[in-house]
Protein backbone atom coordinates (compact mmCIF):
# COMPACT_ATOMS: atom_id res chain seq x y z
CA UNK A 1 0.00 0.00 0.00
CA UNK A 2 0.68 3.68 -0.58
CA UNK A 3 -0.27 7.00 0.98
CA UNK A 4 -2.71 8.10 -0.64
CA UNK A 5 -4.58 4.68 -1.90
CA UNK A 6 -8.14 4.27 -0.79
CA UNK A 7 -9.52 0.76 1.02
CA UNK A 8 -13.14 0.01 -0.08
CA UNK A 9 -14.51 -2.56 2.50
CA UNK A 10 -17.28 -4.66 3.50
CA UNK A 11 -17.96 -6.22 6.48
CA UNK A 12 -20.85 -8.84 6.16
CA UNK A 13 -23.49 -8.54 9.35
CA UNK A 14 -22.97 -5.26 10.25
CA UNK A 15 -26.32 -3.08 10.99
CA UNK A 16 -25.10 0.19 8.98
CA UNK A 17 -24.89 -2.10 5.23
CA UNK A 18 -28.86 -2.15 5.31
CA UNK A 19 -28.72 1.65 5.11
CA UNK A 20 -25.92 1.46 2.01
CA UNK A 21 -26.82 0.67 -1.27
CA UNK A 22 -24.56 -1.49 -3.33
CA UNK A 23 -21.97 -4.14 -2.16
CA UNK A 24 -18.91 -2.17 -0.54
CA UNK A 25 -20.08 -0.04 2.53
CA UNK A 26 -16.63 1.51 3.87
CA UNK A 27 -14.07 3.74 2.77
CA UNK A 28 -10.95 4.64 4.36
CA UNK A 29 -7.79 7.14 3.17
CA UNK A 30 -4.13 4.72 3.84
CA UNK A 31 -1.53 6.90 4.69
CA UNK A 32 1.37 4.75 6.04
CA UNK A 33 2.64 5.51 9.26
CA UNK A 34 4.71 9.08 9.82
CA UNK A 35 8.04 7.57 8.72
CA UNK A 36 6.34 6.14 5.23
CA UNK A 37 4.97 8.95 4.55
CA UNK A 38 7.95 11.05 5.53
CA UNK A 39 10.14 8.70 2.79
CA UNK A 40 6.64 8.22 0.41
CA UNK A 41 6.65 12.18 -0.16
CA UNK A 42 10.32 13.28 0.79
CA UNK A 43 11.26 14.15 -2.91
CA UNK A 44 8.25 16.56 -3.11
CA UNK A 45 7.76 17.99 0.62
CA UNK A 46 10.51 20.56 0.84
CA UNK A 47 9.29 22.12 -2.04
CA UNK A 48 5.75 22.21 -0.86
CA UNK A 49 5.91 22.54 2.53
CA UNK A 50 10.02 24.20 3.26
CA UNK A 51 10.20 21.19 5.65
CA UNK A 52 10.01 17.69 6.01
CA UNK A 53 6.58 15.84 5.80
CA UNK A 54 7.12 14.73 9.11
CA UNK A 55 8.46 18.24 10.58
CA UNK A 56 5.19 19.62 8.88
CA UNK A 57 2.71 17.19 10.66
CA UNK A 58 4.19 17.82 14.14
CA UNK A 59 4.27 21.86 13.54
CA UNK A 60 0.72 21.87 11.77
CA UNK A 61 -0.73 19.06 13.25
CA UNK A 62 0.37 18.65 17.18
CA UNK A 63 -2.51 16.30 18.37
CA UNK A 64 -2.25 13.85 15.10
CA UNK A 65 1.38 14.02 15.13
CA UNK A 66 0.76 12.68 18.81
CA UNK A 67 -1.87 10.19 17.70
CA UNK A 68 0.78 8.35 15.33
CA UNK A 69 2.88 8.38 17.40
CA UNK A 70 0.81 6.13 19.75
CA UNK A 71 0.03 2.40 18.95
CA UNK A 72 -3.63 1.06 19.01
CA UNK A 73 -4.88 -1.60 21.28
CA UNK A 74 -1.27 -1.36 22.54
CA UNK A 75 0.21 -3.40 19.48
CA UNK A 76 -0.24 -1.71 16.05
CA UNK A 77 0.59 1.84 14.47
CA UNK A 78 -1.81 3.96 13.17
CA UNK A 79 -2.16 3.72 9.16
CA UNK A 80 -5.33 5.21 7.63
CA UNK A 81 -7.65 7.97 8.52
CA UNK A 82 -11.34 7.05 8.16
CA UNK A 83 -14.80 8.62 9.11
CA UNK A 84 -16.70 6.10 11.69
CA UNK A 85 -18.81 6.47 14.44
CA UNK A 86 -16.50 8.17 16.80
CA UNK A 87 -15.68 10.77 13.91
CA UNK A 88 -12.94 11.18 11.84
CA UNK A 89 -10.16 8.92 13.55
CA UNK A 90 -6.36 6.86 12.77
CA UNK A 91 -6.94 3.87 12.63
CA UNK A 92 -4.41 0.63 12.44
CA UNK A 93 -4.51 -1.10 8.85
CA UNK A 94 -4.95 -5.03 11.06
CA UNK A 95 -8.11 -3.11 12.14
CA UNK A 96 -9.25 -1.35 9.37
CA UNK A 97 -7.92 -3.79 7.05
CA UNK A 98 -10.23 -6.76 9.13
CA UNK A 99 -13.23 -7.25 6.64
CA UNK A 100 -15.01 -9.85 5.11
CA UNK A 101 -14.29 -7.59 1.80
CA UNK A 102 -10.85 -5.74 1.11
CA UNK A 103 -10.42 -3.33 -2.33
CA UNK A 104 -7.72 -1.31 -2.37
CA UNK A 105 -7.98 1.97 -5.32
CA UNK A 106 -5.27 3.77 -6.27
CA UNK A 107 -5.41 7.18 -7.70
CA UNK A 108 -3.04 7.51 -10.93
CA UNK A 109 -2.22 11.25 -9.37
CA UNK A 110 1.11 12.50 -8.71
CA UNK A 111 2.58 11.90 -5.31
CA UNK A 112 2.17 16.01 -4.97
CA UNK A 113 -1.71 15.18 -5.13
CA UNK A 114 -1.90 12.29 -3.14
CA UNK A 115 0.27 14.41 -0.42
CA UNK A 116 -2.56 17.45 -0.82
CA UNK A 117 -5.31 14.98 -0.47
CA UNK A 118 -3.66 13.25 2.40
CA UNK A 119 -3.34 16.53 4.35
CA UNK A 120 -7.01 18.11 3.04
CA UNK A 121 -8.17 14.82 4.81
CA UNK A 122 -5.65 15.65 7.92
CA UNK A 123 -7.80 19.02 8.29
CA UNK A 124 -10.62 17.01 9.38
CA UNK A 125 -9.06 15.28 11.60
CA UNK A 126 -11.31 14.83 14.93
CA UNK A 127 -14.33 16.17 13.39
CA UNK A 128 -17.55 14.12 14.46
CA UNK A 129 -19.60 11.43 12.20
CA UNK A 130 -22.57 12.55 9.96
CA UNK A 131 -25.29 10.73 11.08
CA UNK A 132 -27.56 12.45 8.41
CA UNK A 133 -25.13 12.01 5.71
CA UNK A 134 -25.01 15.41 4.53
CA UNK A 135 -22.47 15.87 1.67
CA UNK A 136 -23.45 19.45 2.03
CA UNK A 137 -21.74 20.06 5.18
CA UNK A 138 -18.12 20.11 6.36
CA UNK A 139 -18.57 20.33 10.19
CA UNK A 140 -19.31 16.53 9.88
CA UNK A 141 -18.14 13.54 7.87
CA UNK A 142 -19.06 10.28 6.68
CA UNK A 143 -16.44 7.55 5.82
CA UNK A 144 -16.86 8.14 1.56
CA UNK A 145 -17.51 12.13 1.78
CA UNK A 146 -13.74 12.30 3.80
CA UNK A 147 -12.39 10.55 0.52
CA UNK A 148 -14.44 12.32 -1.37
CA UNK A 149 -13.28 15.72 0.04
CA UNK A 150 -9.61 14.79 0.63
CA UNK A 151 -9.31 14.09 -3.23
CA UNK A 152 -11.76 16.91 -4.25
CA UNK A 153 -10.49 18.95 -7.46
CA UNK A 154 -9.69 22.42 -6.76
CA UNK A 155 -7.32 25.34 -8.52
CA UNK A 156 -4.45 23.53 -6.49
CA UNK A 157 -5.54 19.73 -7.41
CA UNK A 158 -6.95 18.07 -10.04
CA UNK A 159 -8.20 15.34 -8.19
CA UNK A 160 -10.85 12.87 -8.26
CA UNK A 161 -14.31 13.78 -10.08
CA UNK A 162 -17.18 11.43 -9.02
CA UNK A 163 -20.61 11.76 -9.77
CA UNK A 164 -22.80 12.03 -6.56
CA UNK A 165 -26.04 10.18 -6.44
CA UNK A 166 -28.89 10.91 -4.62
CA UNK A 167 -30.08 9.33 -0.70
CA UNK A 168 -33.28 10.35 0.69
CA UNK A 169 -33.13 13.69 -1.41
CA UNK A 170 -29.49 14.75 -0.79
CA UNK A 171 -26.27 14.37 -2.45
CA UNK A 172 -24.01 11.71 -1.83
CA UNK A 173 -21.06 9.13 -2.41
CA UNK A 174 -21.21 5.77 -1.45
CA UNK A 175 -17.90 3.20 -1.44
CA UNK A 176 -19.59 1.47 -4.20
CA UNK A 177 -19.92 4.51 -6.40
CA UNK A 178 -15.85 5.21 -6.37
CA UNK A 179 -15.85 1.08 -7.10
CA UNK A 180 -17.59 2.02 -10.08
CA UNK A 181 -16.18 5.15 -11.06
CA UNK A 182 -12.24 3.43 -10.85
């Protein structure tokens, strides 16, 4: 895996895939731990940032900076970023990686995108779940919308375009709709 790549996942039984349409009801950002992405993006980050990746994280970012560098359920390093229900969290890849279903996408983006995207998604960091799964708002996320967002096109990026579909009259992204659109 590389930063950047995006897990699609399923895991069979769970309560929340009745309310998802389509096969694949997670999606997660991988980002390697601090020293991969450090090495993944050291060619480009003095450029961008006038310091390393890692330097960058623990100026801009104090509390995630601290959160990598702190292993979950005492054994494992934190590896992705994902929207679940305690909000936008790290997450260890044996624990997001453990589903019944595993796809991993990867963007064919330059590593100076995938590093925008992976710190657009660092800027929502802590931010609670969207229970109403509202595309439409940024003070909450769901799992596909911090994707979504983190890869977003913009005069800086040019990203990821997906086409949005429609839940219960609003807009919206499901994993199975970036399945598709890869």
């Amino acid at each position: 895996l590389q930063p950047g790549d995006i897990l699609i996942q399923r895991r069979n039984w769970y309560i929340s895939n009745a309310g998802q349409p389509g096969y694949w009801t997670h999606a997660a950002l991988y980002t390697g731990t601090l020293d991969e992405m450090n090495l993944y993006f050291q060619d480009i980050a003095p450029q961008l940032l006038n310091t390393s990746f890692k330097e960058y994280i623990k100026t801009t970012y104090p509390q995630l900076y601290k959160d990598y560098n702190t292993l979950h359920h005492d054994l494992y390093s934190p590896r992705t970023i994902e929207a679940i229900g305690e909000g936008v969290v790290l997450e260890a890849i044996e624990e997001s990686g453990r589903a019944d279903s595993l796809a991993v996408l990867r963007p064919k983006l330059t590593t100076q995108e995938k590093l925008k995207a992976v710190l657009s998604a660092f800027n929502n960091y802590g931010k609670p779940y969207d229970f109403n799964f509202d595309f439409s708002t940024d003070d909450t996320l769901v799992c596909s919308e911090l994707v979504y967002k983190a890869y977003l096109p913009n005069k800086n990026q040019t990203g990821l375009t997906y086409q949005l579909s429609s839940m219960a009259g609003r807009p919206i992204l499901t994993p199975n709709d970036m399945i598709k659109a890869f």
